[in-house]
Protein backbone atom coordinates (compact mmCIF):
# COMPACT_ATOMS: atom_id res chain seq x y z
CA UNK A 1 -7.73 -28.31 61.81
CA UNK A 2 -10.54 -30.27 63.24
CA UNK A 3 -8.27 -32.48 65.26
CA UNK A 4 -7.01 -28.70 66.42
CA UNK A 5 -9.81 -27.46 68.10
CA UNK A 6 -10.70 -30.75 69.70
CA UNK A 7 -7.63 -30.91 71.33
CA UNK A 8 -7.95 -27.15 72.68
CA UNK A 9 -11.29 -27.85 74.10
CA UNK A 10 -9.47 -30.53 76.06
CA UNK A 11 -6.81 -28.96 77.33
CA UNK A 12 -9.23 -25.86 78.57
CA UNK A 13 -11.63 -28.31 80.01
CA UNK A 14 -8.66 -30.17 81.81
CA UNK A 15 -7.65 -26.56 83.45
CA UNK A 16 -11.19 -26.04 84.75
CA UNK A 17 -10.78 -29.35 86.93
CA UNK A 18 -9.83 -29.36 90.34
CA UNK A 19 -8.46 -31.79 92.53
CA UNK A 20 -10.68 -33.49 94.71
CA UNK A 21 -9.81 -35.23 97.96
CA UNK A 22 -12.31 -37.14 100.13
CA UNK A 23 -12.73 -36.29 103.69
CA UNK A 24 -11.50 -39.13 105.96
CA UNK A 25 -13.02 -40.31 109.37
CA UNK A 26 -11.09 -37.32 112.09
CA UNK A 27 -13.42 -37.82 115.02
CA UNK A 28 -12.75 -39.98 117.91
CA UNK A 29 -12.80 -43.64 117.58
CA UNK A 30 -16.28 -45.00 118.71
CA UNK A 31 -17.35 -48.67 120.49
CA UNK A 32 -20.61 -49.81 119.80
CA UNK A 33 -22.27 -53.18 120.29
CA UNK A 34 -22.78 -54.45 117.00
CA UNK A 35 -26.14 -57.30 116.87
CA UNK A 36 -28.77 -57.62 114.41
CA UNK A 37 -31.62 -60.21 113.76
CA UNK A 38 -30.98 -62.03 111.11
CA UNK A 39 -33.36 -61.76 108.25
CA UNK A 40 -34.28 -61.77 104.56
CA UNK A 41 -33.39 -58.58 104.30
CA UNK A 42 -29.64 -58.33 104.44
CA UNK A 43 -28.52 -54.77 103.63
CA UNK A 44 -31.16 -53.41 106.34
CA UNK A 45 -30.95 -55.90 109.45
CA UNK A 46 -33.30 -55.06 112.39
CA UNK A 47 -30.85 -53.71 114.98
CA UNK A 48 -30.93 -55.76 118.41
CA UNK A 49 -29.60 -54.85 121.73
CA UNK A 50 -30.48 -58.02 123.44
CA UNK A 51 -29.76 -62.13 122.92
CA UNK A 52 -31.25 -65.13 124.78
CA UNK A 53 -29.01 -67.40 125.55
CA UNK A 54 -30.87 -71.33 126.63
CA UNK A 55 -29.70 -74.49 127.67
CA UNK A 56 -32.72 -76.13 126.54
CA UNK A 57 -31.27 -77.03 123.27
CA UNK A 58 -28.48 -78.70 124.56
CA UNK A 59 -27.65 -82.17 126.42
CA UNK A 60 -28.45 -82.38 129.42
CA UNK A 61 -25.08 -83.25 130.77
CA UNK A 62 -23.70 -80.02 129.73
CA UNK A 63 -22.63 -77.46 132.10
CA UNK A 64 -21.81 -74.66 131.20
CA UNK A 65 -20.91 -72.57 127.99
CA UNK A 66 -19.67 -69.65 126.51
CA UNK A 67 -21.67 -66.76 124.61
CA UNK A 68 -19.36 -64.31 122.74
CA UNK A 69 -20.50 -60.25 122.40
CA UNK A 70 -19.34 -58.50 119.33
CA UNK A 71 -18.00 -55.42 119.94
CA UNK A 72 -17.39 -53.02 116.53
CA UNK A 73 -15.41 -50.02 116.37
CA UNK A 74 -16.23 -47.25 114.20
CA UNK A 75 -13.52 -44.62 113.15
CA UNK A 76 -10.09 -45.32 112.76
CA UNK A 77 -8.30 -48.57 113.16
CA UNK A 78 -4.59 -48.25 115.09
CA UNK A 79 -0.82 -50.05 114.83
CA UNK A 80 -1.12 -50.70 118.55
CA UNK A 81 -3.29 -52.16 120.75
CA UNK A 82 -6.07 -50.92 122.82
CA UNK A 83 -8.02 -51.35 126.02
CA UNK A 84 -11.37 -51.39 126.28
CA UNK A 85 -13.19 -50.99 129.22
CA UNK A 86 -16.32 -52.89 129.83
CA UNK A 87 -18.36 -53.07 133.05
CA UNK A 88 -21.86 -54.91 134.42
CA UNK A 89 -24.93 -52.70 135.15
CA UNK A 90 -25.51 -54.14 138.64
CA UNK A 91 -28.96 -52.39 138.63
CA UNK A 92 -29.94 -54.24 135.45
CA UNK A 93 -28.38 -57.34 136.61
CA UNK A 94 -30.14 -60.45 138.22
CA UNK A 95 -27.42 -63.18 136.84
CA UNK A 96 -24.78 -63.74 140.18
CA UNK A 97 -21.20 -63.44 139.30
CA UNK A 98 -19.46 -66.79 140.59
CA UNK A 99 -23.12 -68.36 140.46
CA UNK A 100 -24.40 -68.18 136.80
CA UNK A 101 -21.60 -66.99 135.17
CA UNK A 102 -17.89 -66.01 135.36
CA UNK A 103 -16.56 -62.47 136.78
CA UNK A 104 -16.07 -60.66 133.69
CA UNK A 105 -12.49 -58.49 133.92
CA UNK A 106 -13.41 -54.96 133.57
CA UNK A 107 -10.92 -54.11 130.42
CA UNK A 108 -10.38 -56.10 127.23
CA UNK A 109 -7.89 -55.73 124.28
CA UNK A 110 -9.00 -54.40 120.75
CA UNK A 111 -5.93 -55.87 118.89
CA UNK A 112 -3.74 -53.70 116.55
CA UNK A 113 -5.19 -53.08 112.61
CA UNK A 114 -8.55 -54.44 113.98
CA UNK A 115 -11.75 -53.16 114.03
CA UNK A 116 -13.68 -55.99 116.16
CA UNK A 117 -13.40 -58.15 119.09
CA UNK A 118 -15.43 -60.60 121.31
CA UNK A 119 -16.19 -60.60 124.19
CA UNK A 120 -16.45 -64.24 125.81
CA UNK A 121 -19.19 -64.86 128.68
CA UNK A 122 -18.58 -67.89 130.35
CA UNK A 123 -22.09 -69.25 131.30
CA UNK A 124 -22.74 -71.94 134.25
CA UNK A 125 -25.73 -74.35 134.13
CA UNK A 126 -27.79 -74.58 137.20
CA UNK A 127 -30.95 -76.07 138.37
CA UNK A 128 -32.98 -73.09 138.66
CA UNK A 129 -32.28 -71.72 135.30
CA UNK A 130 -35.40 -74.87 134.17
CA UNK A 131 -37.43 -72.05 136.38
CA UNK A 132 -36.31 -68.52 136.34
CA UNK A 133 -34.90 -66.78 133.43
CA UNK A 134 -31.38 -64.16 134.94
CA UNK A 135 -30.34 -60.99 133.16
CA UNK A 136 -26.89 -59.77 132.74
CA UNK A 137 -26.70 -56.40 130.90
CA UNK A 138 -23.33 -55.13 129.84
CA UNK A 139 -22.00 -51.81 129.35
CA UNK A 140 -19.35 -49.68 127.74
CA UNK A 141 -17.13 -47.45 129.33
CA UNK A 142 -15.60 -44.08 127.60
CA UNK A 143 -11.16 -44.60 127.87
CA UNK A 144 -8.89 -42.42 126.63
CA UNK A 145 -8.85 -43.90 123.11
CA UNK A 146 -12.70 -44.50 122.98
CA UNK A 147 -15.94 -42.77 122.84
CA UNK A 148 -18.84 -44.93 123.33
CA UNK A 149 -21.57 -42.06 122.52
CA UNK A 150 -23.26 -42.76 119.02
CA UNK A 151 -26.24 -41.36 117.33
CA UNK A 152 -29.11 -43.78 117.01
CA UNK A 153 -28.85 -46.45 114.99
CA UNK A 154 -31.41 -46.72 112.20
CA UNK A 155 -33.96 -49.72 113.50
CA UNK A 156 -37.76 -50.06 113.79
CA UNK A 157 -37.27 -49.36 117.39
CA UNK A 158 -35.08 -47.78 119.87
CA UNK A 159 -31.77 -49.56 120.67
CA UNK A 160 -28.86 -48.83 122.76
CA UNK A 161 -25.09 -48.97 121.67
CA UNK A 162 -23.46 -48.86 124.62
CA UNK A 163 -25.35 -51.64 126.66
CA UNK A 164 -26.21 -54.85 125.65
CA UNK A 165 -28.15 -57.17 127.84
CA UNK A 166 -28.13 -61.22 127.37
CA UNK A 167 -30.88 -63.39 129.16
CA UNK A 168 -29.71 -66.51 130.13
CA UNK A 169 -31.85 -69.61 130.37
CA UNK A 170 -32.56 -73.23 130.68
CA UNK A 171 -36.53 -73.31 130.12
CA UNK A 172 -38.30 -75.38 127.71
CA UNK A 173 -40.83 -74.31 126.01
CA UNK A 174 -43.40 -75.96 124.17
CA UNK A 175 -41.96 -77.24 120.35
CA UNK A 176 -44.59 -75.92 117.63
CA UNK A 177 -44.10 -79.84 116.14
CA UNK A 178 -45.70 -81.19 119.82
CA UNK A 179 -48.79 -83.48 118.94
CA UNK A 180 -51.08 -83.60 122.39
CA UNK A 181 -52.61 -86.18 120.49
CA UNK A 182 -50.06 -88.81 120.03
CA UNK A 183 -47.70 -87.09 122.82
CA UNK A 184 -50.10 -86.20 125.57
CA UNK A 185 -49.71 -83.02 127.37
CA UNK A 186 -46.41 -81.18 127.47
CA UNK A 187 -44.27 -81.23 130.30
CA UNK A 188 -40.48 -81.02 130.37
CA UNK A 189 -40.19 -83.98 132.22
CA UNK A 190 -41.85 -86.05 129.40
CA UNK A 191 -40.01 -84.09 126.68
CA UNK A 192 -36.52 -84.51 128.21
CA UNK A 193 -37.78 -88.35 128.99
CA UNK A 194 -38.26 -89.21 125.51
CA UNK A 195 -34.66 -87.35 124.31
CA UNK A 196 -33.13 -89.95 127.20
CA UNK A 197 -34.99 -93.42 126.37
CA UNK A 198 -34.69 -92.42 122.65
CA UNK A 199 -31.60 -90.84 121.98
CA UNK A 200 -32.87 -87.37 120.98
CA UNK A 201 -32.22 -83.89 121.69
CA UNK A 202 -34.66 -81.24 122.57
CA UNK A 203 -33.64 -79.83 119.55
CA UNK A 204 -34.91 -82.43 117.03
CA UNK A 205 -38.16 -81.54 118.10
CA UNK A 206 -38.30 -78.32 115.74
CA UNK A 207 -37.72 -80.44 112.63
CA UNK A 208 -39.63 -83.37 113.41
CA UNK A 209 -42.62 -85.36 111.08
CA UNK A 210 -46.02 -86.22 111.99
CA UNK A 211 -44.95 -90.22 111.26
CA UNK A 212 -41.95 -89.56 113.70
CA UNK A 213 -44.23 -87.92 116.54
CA UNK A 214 -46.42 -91.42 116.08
CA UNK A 215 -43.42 -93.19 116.40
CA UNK A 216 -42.41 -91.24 119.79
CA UNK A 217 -45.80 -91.36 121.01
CA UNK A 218 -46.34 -95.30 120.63
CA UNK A 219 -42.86 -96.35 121.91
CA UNK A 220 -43.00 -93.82 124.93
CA UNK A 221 -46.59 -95.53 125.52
CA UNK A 222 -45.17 -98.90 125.55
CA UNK A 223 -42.37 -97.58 127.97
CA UNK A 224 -44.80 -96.37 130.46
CA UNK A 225 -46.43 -99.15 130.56
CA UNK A 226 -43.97 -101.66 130.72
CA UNK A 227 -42.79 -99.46 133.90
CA UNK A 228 -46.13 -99.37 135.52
CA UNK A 229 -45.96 -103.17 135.37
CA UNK A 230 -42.82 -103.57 136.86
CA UNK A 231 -44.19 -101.34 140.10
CA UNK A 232 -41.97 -97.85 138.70
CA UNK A 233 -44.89 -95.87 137.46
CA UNK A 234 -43.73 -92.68 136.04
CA UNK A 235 -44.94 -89.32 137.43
CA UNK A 236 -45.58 -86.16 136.23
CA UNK A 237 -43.85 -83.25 138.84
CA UNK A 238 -47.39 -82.30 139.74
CA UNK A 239 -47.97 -85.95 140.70
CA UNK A 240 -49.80 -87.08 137.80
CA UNK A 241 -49.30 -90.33 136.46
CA UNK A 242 -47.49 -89.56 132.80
CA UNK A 243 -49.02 -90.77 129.95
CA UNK A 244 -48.96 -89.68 125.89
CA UNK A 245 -51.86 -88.90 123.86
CA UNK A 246 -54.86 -90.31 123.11
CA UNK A 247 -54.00 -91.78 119.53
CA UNK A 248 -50.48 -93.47 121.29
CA UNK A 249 -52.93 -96.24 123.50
């Protein structure tokens, strides 16, 4: 009898259940630039609408590169292909098409079942990226089969969706690991001298140890000099004769 009325209270409990179905995404397919900083805290990145791009890191006998801008979609992904239609904010812009980088084509191809793509900006190298930092600010165009509109994005400041700009570079700044005392004043003449006479990158400068900087500052010392002997003093761009620190004499 027992086993009676608990079956009974599960068959009336059963009927009072009703189907539930979850709502699925019916708007309009979005495009959004999708870039965040990366940081501890991985389930709420800071949202980003702009990236540096430098040359400073890299050897000096490269060229030119290419920087790659993720573009998301956010609705429904589709069996076909689709265009998207991308175009350069000449207002924002200061980077010269044919000059600093390549003439982007105005509509790209988010593939069939996918729900990214990138976006590949062929950079150039040229001399007066060392003194002038260029712009180049991207942005997204409404198509048939896209929206680009999207409420704010939750961040600790205002960012855009639908542009994206990328500063392109080739300055060198001071590394936080530069010792004036055993390296002398910082120039990047001197810093991209040393990388050349000692087979180092700009690079290994953010990683570098105090007995390594002594090292660097004593043999750069004894290259100086041994040019200043030979009659090929070596001059700072204001004129200057170079020299390291005080502690590399």
């Amino acid at each position: 009898m027992k086993g009676f009325y608990i079956a009974a209270i599960l068959y009336f409990a059963l009927l009072g259940c009703k189907k539930e179905t979850i709502d699925l995404y019916s708007g309009k397919s979005l495009l959004y630039f999708d870039y965040s900083l990366h940081t501890s805290n991985q389930r709420n990145p800071e949202r980003i609408d702009t990236a540096l791009f430098t040359f400073s890191l890299a050897n000096e006998q490269l060229t030119d590169s290419t920087f790659n801008v993720q573009v998301s979609l956010m609705g429904k992904q589709a069996d076909h292909d689709r265009a998207i239609n991308i175009q350069v904010v000449d207002s924002a812009t200061t980077a010269i098409a044919g000059v600093h980088y390549e003439p982007l084509a105005t509509t790209f191809v988010l593939p069939a079942n996918q729900s990214v793509v990138y976006i590949p900006v062929h950079i150039y190298r040229t001399a007066e990226m060392s003194q002038q930092q260029y712009r180049l600010q991207l942005q997204l165009q409404p198509n048939q089969d896209f929206d680009t509109t999207i409420a704010q994005i939750e961040s600790k400041k205002d960012v855009s969706t639908s542009t994206f700009t990328l500063y392109i570079d080739d300055q060198i700044g001071r590394p936080a690991r530069w010792l004036d005392g055993y390296l002398g004043t910082f120039s990047r003449k001197k810093i991209l001298l040393i990388c050349s006479q000692l087979n180092m990158t700009v690079n290994d400068f953010t990683a570098i140890t105090v007995a390594e900087v002594t090292y660097i500052g004593k043999a750069m010392q004894r290259y100086l000099d041994q040019q200043k002997a030979s009659g090929n003093s070596v001059y700072e761009d204001d004129g200057t004769e170079m020299s390291m620190g005080t502690l590399s004499q």
